[in-house]
Protein backbone atom coordinates (compact mmCIF):
# COMPACT_ATOMS: atom_id res chain seq x y z
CA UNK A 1 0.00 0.00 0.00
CA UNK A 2 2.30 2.86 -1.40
CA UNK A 3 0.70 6.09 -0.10
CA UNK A 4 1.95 9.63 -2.17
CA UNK A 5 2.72 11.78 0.24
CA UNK A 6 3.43 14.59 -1.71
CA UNK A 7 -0.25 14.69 -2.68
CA UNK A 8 -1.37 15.07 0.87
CA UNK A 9 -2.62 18.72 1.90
CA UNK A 10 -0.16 21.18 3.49
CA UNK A 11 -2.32 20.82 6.96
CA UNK A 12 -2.24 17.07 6.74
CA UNK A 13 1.44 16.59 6.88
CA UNK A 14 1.71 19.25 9.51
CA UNK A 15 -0.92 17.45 11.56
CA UNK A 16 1.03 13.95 10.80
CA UNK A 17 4.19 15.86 11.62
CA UNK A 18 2.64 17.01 15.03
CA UNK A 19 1.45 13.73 15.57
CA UNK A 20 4.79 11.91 14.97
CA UNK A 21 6.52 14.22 18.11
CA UNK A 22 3.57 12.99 19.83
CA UNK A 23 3.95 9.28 19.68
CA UNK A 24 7.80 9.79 19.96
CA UNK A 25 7.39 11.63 23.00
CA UNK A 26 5.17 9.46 24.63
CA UNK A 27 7.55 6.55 24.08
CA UNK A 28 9.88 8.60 25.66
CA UNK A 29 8.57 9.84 28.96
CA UNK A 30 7.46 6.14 29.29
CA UNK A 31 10.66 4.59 28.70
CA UNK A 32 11.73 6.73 31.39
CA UNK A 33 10.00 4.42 33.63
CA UNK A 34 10.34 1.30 32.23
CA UNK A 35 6.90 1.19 30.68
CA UNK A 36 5.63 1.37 27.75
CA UNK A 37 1.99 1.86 26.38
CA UNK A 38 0.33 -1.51 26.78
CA UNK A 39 1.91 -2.45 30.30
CA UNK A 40 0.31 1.03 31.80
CA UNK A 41 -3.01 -0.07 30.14
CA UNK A 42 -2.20 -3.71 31.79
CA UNK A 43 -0.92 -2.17 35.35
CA UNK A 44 -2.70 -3.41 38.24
CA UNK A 45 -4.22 -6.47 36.29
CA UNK A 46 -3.45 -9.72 37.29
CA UNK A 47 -3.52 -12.29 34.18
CA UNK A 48 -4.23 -11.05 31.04
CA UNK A 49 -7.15 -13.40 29.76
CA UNK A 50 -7.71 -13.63 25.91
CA UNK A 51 -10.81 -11.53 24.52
CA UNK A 52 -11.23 -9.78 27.99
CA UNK A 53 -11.41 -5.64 27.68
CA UNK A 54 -7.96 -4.08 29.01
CA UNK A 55 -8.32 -2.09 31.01
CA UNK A 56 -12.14 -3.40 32.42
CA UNK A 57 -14.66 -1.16 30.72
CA UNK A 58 -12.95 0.28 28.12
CA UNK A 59 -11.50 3.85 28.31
CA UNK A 60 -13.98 6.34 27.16
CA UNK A 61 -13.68 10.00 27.13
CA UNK A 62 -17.44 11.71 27.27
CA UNK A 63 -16.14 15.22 25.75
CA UNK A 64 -15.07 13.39 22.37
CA UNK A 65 -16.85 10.41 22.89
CA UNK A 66 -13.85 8.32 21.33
CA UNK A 67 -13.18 5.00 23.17
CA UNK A 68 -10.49 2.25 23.03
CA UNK A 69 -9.74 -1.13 24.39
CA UNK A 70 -6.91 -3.64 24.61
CA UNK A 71 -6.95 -7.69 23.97
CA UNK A 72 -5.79 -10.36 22.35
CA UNK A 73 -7.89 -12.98 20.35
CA UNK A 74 -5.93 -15.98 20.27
CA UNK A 75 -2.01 -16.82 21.10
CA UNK A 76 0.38 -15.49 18.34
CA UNK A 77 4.05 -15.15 17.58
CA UNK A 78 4.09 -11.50 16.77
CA UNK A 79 1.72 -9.82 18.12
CA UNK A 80 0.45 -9.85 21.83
CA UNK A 81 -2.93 -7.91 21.51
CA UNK A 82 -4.47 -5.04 19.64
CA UNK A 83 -5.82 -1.72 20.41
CA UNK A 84 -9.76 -1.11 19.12
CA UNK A 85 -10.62 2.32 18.49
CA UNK A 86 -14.28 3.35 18.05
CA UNK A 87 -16.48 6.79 18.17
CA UNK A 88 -19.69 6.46 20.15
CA UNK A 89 -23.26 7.53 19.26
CA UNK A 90 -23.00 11.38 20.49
CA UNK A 91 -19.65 12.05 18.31
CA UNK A 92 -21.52 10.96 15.07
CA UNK A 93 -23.22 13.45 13.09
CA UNK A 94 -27.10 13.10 12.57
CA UNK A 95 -26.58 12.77 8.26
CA UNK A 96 -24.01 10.11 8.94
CA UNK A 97 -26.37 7.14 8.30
CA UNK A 98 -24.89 3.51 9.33
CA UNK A 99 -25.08 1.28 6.04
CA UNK A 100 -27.38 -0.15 4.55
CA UNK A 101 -26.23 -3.91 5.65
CA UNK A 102 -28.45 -6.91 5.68
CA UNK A 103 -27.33 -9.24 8.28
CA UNK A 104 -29.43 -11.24 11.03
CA UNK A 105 -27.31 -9.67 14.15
CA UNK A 106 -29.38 -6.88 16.03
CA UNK A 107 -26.98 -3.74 15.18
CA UNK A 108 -26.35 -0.71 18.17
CA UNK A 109 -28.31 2.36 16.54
CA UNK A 110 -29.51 5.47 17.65
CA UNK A 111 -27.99 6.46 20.90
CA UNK A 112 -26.19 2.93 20.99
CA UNK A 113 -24.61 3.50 18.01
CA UNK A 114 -20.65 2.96 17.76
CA UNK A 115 -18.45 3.08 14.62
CA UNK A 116 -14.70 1.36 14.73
CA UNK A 117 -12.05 3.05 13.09
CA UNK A 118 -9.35 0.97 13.45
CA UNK A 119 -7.40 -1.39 14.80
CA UNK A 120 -3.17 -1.23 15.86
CA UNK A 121 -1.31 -5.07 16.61
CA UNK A 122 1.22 -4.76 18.89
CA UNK A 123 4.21 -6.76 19.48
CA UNK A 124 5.59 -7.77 22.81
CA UNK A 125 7.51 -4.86 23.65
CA UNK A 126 5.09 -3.18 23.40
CA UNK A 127 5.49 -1.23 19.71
CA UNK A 128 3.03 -1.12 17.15
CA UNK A 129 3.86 -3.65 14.48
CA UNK A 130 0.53 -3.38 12.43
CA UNK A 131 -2.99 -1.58 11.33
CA UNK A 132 -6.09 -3.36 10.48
CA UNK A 133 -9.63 -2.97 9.63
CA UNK A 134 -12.53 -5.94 10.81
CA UNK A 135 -15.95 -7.25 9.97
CA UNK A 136 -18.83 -6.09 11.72
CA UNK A 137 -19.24 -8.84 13.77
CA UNK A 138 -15.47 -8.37 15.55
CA UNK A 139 -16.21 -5.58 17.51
CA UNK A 140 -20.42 -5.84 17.34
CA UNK A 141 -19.94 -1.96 15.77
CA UNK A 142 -23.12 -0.31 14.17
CA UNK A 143 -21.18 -0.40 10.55
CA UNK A 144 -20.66 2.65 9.10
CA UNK A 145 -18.88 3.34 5.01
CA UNK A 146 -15.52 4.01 4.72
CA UNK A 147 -15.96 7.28 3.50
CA UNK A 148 -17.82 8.01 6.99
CA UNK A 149 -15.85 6.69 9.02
CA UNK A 150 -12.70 8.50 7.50
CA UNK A 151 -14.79 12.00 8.14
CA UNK A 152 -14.97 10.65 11.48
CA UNK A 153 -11.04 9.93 12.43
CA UNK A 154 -10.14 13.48 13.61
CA UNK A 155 -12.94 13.50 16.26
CA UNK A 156 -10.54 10.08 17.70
CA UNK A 157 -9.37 12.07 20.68
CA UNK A 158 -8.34 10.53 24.26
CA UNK A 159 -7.36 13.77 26.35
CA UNK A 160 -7.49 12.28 30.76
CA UNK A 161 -5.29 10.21 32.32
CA UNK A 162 -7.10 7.29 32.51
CA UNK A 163 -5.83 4.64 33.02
CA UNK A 164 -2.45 6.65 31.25
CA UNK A 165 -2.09 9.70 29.75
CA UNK A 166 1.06 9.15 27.54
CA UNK A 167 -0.73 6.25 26.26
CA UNK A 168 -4.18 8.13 25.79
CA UNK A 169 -2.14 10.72 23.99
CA UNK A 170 0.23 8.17 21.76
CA UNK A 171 -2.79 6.25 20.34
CA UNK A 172 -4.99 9.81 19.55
CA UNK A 173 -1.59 10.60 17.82
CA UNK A 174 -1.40 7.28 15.90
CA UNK A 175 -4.43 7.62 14.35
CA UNK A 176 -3.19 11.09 12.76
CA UNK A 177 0.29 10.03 12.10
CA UNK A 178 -1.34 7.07 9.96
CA UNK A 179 -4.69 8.41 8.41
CA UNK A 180 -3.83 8.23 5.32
CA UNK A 181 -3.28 4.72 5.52
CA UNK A 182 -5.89 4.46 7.94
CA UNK A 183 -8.11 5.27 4.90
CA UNK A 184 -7.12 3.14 2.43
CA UNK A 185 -7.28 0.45 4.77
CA UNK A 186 -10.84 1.12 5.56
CA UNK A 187 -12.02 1.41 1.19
CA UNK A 188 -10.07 -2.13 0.95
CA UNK A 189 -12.42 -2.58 3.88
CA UNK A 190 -15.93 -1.60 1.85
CA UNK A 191 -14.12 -3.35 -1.14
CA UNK A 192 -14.04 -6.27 0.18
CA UNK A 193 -16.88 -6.92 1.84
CA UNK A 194 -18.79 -5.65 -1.13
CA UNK A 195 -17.25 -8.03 -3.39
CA UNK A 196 -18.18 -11.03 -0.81
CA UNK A 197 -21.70 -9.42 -0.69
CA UNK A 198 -21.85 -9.59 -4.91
CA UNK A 199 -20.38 -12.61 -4.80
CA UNK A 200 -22.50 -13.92 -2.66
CA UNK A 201 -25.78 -12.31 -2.45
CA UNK A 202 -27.74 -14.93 -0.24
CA UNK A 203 -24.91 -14.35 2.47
CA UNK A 204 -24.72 -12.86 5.46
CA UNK A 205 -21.23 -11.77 4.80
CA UNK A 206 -21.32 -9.13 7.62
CA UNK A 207 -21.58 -11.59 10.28
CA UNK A 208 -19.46 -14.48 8.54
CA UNK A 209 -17.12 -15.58 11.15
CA UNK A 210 -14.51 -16.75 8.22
CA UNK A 211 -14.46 -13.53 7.44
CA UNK A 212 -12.63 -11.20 10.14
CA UNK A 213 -9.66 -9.01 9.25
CA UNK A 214 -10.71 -7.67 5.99
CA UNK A 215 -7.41 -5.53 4.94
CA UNK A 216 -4.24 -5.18 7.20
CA UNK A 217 -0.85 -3.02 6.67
CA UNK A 218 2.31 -3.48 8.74
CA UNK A 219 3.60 -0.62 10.10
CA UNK A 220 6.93 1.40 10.95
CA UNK A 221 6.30 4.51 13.01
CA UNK A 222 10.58 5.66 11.91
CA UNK A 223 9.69 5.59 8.34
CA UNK A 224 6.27 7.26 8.63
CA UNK A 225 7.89 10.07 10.28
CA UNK A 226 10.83 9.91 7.95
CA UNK A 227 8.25 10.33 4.87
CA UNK A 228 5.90 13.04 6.31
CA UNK A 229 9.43 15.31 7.00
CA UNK A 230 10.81 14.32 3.43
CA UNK A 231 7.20 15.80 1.68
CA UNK A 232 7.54 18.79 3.93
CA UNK A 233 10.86 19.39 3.11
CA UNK A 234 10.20 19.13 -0.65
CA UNK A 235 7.07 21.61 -0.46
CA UNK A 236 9.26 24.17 1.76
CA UNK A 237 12.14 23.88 -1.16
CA UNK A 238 9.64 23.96 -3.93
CA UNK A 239 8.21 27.09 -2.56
CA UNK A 240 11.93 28.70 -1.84
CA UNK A 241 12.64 27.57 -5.45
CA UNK A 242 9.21 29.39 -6.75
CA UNK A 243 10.33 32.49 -4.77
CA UNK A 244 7.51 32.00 -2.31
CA UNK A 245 8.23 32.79 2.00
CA UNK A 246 6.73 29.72 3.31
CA UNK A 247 5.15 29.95 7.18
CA UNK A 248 7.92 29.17 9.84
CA UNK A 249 5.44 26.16 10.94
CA UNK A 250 6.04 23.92 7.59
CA UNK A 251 9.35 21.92 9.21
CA UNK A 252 8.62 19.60 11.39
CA UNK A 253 11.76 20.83 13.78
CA UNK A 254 9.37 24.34 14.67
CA UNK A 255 6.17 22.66 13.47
């Protein structure tokens, strides 16, 4: 999944760029302490049981009404559990309508209604190692397009310090560090599914167990950062070249 990042929007790669410092400085202040972003969502928990919600009932924030958990579905050899990110009913506009599916499960609507973004695998130091998009049925979401749900991802905003604030703050940062391929993972998403549902038209694709990750990028938070600094340091050059004073904010060093 090759994204162009010279294509991206002036504001976009500064908001990436601000987002990169983020997530590098909440490794940081972490690391002073030996931690790191899953074992402060783990502190104070005894075993860490498969499928249950880390930490217990979710971490919800009720002025941005974003919310994220932590798990793990089964034992694996890279990854030791996943962060779910979602927006609740009151952070979703009224002319965002869920879509159309047809499937037998009873979706959440109207003031139950919840829409995941995405999901971020983590390895077992605790570093993000990859992004990925689900089914309805993995996280029991309402189901919204992926053109929704992208308008959605800069409401994603975590700002207490429960159960961690550096951790709060690194994952509201990942999700603008990576948006754009956030979004492409979420049309390979629609894509998908679609397909199934054309291929298919008697199924209940939406709810097919078989059927769970539905598109999936590893990651590299180093390169991402290296990229977003590379197209802002080709726009400030171009404009230099072109004779134009670019803002003081378009490196990422005084961004």
């Amino acid at each position: 999944m090759d994204i162009d990042f010279s294509s991206l929007s002036r504001s976009r790669l500064l908001d990436m760029s601000r987002a990169g410092d983020q997530v590098l400085e909440s490794f940081r202040v972490l690391g002073k302490g030996g931690a790191n972003v899953v074992s402060q969502v783990l502190k104070q928990q005894d075993t860490f049981y498969e499928m249950d919600h880390y930490p217990p009932g979710d971490v919800y924030d009720d002025e941005s009404h974003a919310q994220y958990y932590y798990h793990a579905h089964r034992p694996d050899t890279q990854e030791h559990g996943h962060f779910h990110t979602f927006l609740r009913a009151k952070a979703i506009p009224a002319e965002i309508a869920p879509y159309p599916v047809s499937c037998d499960a009873e979706r959440p609507t109207g003031d139950d209604a919840i829409c995941h973004l995405i999901a971020i695998s983590m390895d077992r130091s605790g570093l993000p190692i990859r992004l990925f998009a689900t089914n309805r049925w993995v996280t029991d979401e309402t189901f919204y397009r992926a053109g929704d749900v992208i308008a959605l991802l800069d409401r994603f905003s975590i700002d207490h310090v429960h159960p961690c604030l550096a951790t709060n703050q690194w994952l509201t940062a990942m999700v603008r560090l990576f948006r754009p391929q956030i979004e492409e993972l979420l049309r390979a998403r629609d894509a998908k599914l679609l397909g199934l549902e054309n291929a298919n038209p008697e199924a209940d694709v939406f709810e097919d167990r078989d059927v769970e990750v539905t598109s999936s990028l590893e990651i590299d938070i180093d390169h991402q950062i290296e990229q977003v600094d590379g197209a802002l340091a080709e726009r400030h050059g171009n404009q230099i070249s072109e004779g134009v004073n670019p803002p003081d904010d378009q490196s990422r060093s005084n961004g």
